[in-house]
N, C-alpha and C. Protein backbone atom coordinates (compact mmCIF):
# COMPACT_ATOMS: atom_id res chain seq x y z
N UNK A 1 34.37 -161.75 56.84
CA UNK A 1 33.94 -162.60 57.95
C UNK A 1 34.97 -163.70 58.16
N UNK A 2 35.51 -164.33 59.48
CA UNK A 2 36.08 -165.40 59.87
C UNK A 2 35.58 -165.93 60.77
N UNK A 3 35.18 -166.63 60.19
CA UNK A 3 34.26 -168.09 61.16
C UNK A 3 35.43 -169.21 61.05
N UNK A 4 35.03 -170.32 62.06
CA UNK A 4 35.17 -171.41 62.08
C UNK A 4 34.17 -172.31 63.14
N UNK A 5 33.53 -173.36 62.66
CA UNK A 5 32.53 -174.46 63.17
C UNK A 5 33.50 -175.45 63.08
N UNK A 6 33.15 -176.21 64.38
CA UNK A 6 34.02 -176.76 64.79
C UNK A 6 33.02 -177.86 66.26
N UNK A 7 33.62 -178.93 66.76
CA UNK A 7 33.19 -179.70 67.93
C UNK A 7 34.70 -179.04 68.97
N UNK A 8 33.50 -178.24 69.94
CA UNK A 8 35.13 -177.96 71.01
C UNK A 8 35.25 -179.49 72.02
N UNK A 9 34.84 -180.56 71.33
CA UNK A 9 35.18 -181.74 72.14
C UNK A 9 35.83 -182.38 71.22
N UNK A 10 36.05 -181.86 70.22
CA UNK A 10 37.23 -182.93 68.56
C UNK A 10 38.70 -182.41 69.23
N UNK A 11 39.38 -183.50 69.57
CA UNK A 11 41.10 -182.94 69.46
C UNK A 11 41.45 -182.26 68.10
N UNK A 12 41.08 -182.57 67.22
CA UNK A 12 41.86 -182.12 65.99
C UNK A 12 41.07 -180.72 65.72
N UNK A 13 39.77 -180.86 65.94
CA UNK A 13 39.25 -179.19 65.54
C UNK A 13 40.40 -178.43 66.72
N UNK A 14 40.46 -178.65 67.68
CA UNK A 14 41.25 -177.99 68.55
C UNK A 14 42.67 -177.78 68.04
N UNK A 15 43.61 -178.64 67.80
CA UNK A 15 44.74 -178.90 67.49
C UNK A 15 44.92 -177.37 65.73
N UNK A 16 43.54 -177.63 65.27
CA UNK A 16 43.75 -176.69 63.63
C UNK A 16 43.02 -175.36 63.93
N UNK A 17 42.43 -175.04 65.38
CA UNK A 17 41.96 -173.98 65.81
C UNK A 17 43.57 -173.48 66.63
N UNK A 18 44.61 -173.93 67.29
CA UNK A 18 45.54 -173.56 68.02
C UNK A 18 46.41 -173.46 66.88
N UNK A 19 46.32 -173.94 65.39
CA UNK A 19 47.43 -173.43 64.31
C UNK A 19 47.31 -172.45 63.75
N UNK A 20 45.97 -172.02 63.88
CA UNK A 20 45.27 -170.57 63.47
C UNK A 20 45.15 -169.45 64.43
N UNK A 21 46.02 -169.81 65.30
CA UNK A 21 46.21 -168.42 65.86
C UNK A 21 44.88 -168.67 67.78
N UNK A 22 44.67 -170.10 67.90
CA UNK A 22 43.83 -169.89 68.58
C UNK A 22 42.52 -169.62 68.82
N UNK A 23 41.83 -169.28 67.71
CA UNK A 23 40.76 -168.60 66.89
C UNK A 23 40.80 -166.90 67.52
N UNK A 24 41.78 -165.97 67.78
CA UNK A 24 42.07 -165.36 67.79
C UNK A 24 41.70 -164.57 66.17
N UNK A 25 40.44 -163.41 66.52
CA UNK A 25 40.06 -162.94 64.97
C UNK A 25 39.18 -163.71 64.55
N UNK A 26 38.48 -164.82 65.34
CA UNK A 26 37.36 -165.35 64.32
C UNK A 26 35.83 -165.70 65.47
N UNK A 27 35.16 -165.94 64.75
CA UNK A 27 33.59 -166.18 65.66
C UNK A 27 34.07 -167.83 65.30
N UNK A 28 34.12 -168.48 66.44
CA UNK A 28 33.84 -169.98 66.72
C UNK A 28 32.20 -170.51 66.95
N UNK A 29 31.78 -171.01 66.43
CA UNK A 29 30.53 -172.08 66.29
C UNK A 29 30.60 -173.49 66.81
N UNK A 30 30.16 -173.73 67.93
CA UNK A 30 30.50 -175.08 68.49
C UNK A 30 29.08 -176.02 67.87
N UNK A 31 29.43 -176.75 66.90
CA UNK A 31 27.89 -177.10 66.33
C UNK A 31 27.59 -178.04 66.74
N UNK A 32 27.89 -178.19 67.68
CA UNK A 32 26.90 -179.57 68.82
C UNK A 32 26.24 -179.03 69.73
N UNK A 33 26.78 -177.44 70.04
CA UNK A 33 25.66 -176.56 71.55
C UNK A 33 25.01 -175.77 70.73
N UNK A 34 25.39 -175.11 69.16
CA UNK A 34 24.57 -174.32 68.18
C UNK A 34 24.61 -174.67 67.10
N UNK A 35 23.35 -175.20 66.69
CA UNK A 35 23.30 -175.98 65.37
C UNK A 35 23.76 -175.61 64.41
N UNK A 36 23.84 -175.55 63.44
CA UNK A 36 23.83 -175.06 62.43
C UNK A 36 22.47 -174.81 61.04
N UNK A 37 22.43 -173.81 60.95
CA UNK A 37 20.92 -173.10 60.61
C UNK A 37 21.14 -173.41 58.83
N UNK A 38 20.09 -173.96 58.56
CA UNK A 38 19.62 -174.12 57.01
C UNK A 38 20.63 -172.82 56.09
N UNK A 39 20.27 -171.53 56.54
CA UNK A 39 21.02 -170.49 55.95
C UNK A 39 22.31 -170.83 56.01
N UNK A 40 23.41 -170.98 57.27
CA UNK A 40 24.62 -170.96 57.05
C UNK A 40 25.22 -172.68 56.49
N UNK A 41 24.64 -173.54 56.35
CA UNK A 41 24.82 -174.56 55.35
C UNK A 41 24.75 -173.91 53.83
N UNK A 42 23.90 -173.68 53.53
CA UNK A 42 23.70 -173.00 52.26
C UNK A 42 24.92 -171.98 52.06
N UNK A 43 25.01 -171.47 53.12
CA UNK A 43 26.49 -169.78 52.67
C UNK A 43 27.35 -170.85 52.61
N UNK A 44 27.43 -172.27 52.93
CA UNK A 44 28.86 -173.10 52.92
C UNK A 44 29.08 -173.24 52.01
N UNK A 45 27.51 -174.07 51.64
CA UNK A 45 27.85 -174.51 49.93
C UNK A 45 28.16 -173.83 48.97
N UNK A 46 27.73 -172.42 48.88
CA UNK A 46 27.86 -171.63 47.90
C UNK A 46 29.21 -171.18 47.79
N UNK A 47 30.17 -171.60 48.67
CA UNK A 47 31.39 -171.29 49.05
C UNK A 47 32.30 -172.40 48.55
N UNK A 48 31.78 -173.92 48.83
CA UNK A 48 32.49 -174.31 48.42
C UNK A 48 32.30 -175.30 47.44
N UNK A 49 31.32 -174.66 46.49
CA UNK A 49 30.59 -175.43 45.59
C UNK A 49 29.47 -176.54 45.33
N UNK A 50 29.62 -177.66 46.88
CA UNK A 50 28.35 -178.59 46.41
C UNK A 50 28.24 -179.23 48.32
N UNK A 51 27.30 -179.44 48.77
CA UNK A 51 26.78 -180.27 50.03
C UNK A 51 27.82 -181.29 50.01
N UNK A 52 27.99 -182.22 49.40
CA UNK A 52 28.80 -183.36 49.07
C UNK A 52 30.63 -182.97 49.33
N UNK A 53 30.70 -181.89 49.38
CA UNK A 53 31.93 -181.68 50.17
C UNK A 53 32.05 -181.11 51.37
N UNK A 54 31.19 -180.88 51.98
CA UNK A 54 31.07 -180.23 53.45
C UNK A 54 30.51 -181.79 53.65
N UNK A 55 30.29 -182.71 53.44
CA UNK A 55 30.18 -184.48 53.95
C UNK A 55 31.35 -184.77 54.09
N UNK A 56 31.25 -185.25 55.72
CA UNK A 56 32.20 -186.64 56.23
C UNK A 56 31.39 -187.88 56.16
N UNK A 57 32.60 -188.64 55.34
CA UNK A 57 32.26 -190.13 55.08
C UNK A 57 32.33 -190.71 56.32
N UNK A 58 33.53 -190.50 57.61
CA UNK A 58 34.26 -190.73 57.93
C UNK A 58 33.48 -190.92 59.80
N UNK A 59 31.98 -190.24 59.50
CA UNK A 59 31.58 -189.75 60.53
C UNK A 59 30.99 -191.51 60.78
N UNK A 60 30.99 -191.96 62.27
CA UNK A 60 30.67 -193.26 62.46
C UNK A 60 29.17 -193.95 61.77
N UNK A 61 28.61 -192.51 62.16
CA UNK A 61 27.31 -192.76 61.36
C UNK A 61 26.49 -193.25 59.89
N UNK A 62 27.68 -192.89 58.94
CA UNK A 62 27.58 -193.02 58.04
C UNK A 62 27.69 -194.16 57.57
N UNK A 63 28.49 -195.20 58.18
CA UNK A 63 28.40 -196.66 57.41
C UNK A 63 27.23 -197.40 58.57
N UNK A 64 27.12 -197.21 59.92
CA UNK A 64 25.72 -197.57 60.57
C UNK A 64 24.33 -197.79 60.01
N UNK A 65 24.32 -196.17 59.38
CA UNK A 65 22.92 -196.07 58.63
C UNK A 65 23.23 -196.72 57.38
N UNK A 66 23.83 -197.28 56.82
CA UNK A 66 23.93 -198.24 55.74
C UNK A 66 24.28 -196.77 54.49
N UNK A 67 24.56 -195.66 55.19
CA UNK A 67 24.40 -194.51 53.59
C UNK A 67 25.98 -194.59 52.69
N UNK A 68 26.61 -196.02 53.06
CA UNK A 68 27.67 -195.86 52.18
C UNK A 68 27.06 -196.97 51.04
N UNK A 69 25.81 -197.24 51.18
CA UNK A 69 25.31 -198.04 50.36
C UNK A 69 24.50 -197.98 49.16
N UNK A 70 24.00 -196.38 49.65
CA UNK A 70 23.33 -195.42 48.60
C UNK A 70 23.81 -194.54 47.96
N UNK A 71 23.38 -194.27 47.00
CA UNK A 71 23.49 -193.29 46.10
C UNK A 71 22.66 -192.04 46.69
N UNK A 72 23.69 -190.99 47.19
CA UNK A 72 22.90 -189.82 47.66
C UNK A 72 23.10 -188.60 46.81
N UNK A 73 22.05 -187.85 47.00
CA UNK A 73 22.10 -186.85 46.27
C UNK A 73 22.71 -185.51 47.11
N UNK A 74 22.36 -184.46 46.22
CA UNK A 74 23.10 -182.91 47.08
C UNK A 74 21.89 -182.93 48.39
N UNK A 75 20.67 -183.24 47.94
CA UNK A 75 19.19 -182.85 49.14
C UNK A 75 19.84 -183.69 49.50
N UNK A 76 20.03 -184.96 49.80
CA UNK A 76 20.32 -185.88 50.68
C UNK A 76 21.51 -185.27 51.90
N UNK A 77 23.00 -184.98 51.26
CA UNK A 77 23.73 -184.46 51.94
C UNK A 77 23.76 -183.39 52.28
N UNK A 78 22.74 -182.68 52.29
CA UNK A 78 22.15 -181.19 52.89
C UNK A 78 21.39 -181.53 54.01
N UNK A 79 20.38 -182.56 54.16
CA UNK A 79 19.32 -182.81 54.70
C UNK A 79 20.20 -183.65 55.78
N UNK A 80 20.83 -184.79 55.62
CA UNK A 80 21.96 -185.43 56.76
C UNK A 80 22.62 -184.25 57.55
N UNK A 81 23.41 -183.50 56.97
CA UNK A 81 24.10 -182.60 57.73
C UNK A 81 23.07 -181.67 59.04
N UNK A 82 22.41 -181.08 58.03
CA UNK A 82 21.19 -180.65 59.70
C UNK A 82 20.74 -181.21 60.08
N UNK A 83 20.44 -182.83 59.85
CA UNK A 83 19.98 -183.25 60.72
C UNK A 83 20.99 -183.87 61.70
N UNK A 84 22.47 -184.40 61.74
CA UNK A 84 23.31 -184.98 62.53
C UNK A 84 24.33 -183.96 62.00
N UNK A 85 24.82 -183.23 63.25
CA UNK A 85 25.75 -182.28 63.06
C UNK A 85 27.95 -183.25 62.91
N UNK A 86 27.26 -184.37 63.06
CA UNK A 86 28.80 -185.30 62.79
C UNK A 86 29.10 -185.53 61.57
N UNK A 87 28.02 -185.11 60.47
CA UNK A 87 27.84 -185.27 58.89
C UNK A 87 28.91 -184.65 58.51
N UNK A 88 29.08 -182.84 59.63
CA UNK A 88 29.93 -182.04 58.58
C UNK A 88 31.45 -182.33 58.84
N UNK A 89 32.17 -181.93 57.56
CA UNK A 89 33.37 -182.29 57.46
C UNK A 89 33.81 -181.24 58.37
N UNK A 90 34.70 -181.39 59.59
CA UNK A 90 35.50 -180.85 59.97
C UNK A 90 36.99 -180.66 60.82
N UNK A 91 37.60 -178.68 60.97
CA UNK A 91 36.86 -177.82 61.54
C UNK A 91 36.01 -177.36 59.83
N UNK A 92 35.44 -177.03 59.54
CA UNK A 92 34.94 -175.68 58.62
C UNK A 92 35.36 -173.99 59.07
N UNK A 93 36.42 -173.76 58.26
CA UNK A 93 36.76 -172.39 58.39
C UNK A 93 36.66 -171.48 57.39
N UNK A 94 36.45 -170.06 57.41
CA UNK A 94 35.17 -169.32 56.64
C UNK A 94 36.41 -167.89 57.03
N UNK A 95 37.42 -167.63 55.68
CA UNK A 95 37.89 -166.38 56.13
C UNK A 95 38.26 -165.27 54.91
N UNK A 96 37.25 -164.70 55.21
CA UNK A 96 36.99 -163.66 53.71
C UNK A 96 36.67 -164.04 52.82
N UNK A 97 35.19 -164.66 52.86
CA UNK A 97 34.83 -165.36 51.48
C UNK A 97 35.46 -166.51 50.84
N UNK A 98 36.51 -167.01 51.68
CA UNK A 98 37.04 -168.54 51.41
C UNK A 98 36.85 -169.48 52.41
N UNK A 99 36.59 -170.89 52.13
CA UNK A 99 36.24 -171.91 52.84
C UNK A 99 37.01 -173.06 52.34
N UNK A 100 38.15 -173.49 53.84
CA UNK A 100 38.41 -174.75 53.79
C UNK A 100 37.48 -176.06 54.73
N UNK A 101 37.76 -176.64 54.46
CA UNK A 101 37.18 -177.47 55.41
C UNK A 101 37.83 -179.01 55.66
N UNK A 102 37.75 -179.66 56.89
CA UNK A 102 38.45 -180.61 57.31
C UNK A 102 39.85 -180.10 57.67
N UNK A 103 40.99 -181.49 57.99
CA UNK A 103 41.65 -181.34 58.85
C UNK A 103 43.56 -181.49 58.45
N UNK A 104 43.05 -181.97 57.03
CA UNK A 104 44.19 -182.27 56.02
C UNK A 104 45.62 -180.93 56.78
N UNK A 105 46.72 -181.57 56.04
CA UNK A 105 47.75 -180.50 56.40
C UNK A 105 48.08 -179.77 55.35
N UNK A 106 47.24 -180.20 54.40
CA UNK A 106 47.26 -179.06 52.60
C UNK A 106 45.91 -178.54 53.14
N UNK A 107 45.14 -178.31 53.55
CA UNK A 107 44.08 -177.58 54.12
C UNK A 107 44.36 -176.41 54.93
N UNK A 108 44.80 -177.11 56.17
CA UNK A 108 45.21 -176.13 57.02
C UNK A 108 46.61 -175.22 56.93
N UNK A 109 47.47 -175.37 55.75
CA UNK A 109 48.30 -174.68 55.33
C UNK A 109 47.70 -173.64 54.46
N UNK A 110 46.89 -173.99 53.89
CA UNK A 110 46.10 -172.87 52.66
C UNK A 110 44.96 -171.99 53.90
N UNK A 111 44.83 -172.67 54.67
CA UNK A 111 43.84 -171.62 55.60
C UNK A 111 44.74 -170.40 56.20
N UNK A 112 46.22 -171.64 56.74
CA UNK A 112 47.34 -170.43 57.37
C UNK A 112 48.15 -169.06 56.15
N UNK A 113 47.77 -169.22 55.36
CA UNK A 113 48.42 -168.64 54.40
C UNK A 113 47.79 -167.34 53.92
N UNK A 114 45.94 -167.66 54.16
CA UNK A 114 44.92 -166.33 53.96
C UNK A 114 45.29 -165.56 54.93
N UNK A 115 45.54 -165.47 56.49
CA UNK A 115 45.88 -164.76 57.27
C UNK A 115 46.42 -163.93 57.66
């Protein structure tokens, strides 16, 4: 499978979707017009080990709601992410059982490299 979730209104999901070929070969997920479903959070995590790394700190929301103030758990950053789709770190790309995620240029070099 090659997925990538992604905001087709983020310049940069765009910018690391046009280094990959365009998403040429993959199912795109725009997760602001299609949510993202309890199940495919879960296939993330199991992919890339814990909720807490599919979290953006970075998302405006996060210091608003005061949650750079708490101590959150994995339910916590499972439960944020479906509920505000700006939680997840991204793009999230999903290609043959590997998952990078975010926008880094050691990211998106290791994504270009599975290909």
């Amino acid at each position: 499978m090659r997925k990538i979730y992604h905001l087709s209104s983020c310049n940069t999901c765009r910018r690391v979707i046009g280094e990959l070929g365009g998403g040429e070969g993959f199912e795109l997920q725009d997760i602001k017009s299609e949510k993202i479903t309890p199940a495919q959070l879960d296939e993330m995590k199991a992919l890339a080990g814990s909720y807490e790394s599919l979290f953006s700190r970075r998302a405006r929301k996060y210091r608003s709601m005061g949650l750079h103030e708490q101590g959150l758990t994995e339910q916590d950053y499972r439960r944020l992410i479906l509920e505000e789709y700006t939680f997840l770190n991204r793009p999230v790309v999903v290609i043959d059982g590997e998952i990078f995620t975010g926008s880094s240029k050691k990211v998106v070099a290791e994504a270009k490299s599975k290909l």
